[in-house]
C-alpha atoms as a PDB file:
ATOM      1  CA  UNK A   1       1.731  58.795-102.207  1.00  0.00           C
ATOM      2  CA  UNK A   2      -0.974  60.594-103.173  1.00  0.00           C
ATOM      3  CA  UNK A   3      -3.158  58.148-103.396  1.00  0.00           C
ATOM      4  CA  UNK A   4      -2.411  56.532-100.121  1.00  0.00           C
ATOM      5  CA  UNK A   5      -3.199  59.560 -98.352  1.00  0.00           C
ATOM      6  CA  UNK A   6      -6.675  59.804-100.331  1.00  0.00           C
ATOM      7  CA  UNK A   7      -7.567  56.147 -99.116  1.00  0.00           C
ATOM      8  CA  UNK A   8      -6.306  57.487 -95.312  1.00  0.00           C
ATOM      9  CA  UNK A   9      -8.419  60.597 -95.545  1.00  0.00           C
ATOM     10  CA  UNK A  10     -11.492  58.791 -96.706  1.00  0.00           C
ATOM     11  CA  UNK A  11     -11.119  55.728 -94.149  1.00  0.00           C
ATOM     12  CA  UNK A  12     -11.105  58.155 -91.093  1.00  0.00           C
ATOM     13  CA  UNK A  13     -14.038  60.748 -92.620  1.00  0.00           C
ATOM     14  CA  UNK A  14     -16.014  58.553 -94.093  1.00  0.00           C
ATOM     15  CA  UNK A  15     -18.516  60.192 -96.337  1.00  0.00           C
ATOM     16  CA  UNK A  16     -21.379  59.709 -93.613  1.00  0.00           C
ATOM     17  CA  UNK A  17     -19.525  61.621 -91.438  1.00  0.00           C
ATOM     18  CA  UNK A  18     -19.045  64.875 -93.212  1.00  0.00           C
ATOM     19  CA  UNK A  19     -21.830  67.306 -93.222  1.00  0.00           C
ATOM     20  CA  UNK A  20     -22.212  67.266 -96.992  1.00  0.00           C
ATOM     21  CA  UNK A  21     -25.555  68.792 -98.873  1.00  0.00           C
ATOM     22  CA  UNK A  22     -25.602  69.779-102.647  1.00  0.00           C
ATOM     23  CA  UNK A  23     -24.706  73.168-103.351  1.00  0.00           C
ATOM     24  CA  UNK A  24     -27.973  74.446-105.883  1.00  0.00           C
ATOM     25  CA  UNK A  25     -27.490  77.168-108.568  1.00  0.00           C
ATOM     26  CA  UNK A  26     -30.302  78.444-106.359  1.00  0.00           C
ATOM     27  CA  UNK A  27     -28.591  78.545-103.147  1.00  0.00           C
ATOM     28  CA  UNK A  28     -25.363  80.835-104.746  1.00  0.00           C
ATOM     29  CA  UNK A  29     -27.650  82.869-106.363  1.00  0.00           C
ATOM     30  CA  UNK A  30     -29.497  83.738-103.290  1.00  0.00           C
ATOM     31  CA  UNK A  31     -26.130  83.957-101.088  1.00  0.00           C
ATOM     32  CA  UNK A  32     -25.591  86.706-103.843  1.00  0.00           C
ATOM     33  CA  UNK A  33     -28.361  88.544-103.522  1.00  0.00           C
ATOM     34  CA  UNK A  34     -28.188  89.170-100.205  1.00  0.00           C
ATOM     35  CA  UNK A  35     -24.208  90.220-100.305  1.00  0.00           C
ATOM     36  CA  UNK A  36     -25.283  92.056-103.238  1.00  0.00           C
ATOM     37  CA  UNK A  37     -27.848  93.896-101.833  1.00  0.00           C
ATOM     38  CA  UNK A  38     -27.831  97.637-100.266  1.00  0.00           C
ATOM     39  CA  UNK A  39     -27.905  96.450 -96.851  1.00  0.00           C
ATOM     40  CA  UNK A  40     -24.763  95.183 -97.330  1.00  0.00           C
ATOM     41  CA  UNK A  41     -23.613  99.066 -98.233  1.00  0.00           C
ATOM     42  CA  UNK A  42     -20.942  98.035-100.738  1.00  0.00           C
ATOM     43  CA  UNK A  43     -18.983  95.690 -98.799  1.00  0.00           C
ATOM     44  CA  UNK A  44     -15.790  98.087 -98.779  1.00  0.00           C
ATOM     45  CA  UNK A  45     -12.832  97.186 -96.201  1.00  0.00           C
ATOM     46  CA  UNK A  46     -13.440  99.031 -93.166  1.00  0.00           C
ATOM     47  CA  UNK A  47     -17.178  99.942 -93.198  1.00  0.00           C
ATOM     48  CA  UNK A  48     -20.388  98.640 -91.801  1.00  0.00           C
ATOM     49  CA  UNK A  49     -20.672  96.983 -94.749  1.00  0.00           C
ATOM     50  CA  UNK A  50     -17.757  94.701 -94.902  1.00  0.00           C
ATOM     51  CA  UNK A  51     -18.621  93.698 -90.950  1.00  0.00           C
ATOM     52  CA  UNK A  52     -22.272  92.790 -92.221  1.00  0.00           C
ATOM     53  CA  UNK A  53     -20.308  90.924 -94.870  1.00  0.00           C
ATOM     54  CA  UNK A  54     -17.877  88.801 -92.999  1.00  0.00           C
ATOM     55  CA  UNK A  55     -20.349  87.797 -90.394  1.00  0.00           C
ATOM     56  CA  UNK A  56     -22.552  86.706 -92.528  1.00  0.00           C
ATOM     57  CA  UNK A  57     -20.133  84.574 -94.070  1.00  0.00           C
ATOM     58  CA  UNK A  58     -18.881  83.808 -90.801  1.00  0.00           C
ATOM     59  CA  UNK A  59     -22.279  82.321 -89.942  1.00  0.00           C
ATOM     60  CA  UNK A  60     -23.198  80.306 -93.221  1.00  0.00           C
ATOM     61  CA  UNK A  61     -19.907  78.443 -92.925  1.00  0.00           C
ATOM     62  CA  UNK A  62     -20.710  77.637 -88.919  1.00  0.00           C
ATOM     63  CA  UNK A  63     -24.002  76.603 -90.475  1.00  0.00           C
ATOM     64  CA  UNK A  64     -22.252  74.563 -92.900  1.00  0.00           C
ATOM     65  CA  UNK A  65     -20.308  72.767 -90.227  1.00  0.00           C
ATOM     66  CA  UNK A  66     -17.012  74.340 -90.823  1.00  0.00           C
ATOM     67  CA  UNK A  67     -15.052  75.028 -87.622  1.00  0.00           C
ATOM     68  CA  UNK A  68     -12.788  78.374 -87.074  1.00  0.00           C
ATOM     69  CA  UNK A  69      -8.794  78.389 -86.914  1.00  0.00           C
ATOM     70  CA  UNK A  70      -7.690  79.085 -83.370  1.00  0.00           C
ATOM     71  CA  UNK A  71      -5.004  82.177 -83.361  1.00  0.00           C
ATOM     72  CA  UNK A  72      -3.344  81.816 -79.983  1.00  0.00           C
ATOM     73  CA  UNK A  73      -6.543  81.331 -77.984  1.00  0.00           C
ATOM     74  CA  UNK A  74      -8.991  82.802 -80.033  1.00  0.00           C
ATOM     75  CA  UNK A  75     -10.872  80.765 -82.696  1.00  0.00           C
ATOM     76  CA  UNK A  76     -11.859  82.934 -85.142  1.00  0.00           C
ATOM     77  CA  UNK A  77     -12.807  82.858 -89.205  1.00  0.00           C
ATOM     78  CA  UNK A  78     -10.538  85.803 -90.069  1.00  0.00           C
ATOM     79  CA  UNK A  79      -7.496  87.330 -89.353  1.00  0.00           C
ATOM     80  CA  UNK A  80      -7.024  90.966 -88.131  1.00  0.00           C
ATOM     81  CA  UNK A  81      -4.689  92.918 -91.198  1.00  0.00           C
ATOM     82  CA  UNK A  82      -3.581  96.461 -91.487  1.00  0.00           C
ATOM     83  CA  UNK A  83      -5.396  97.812 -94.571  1.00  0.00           C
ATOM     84  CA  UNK A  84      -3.060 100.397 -96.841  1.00  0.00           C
ATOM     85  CA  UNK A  85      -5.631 102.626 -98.330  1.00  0.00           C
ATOM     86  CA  UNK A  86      -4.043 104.532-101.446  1.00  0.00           C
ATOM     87  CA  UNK A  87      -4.588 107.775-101.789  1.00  0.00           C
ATOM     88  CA  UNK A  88      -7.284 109.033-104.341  1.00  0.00           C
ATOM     89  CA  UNK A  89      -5.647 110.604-107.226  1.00  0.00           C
ATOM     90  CA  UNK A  90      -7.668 113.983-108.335  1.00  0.00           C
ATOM     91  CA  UNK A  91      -6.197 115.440-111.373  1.00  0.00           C
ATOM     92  CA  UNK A  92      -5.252 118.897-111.346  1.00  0.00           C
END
């Protein structure tokens, strides 16, 4: 079953027709260094940071051909989710 699906998938998209380049140690390391950099202010769920961060993912995988899910009539990359911060435990 598998395997006929496999032979289905690759019949319709043949390998031509995907957008495919190879991935270089290079290229991750530099997609690292800029989410690892200060501009990206840490990254942490609800900040500047993390918006910096998703649209620039966001953009590298609309570069990379990828195409949003559509939630009702919005296509989008991520999904809104209510964030549960814990409080911060300070000893006494």
């Amino acid at each position: 079953m598998r395997f006929g699906f496999l032979v289905l998938i690759l019949t319709f998209f043949p390998a031509g027709f995907l957008k495919t380049e190879a991935i270089t140690e290079d290229d991750l390391r530099g997609h690292i260094a800029v989410l690892a950099s200060d501009l990206f202010e840490g990254r942490e769920p609800g900040t500047d940071g993390e918006n910096k961060t998703v649209n620039y993912i966001a953009s590298k995988w609309s570069e990379a051909g990828l195409q949003p899910a559509v939630h009702g009539m919005n296509p989008s990359f991520w999904w809104n989710a209510n964030l549960l911060v814990p409080a911060r435990y300070s000893p006494p």
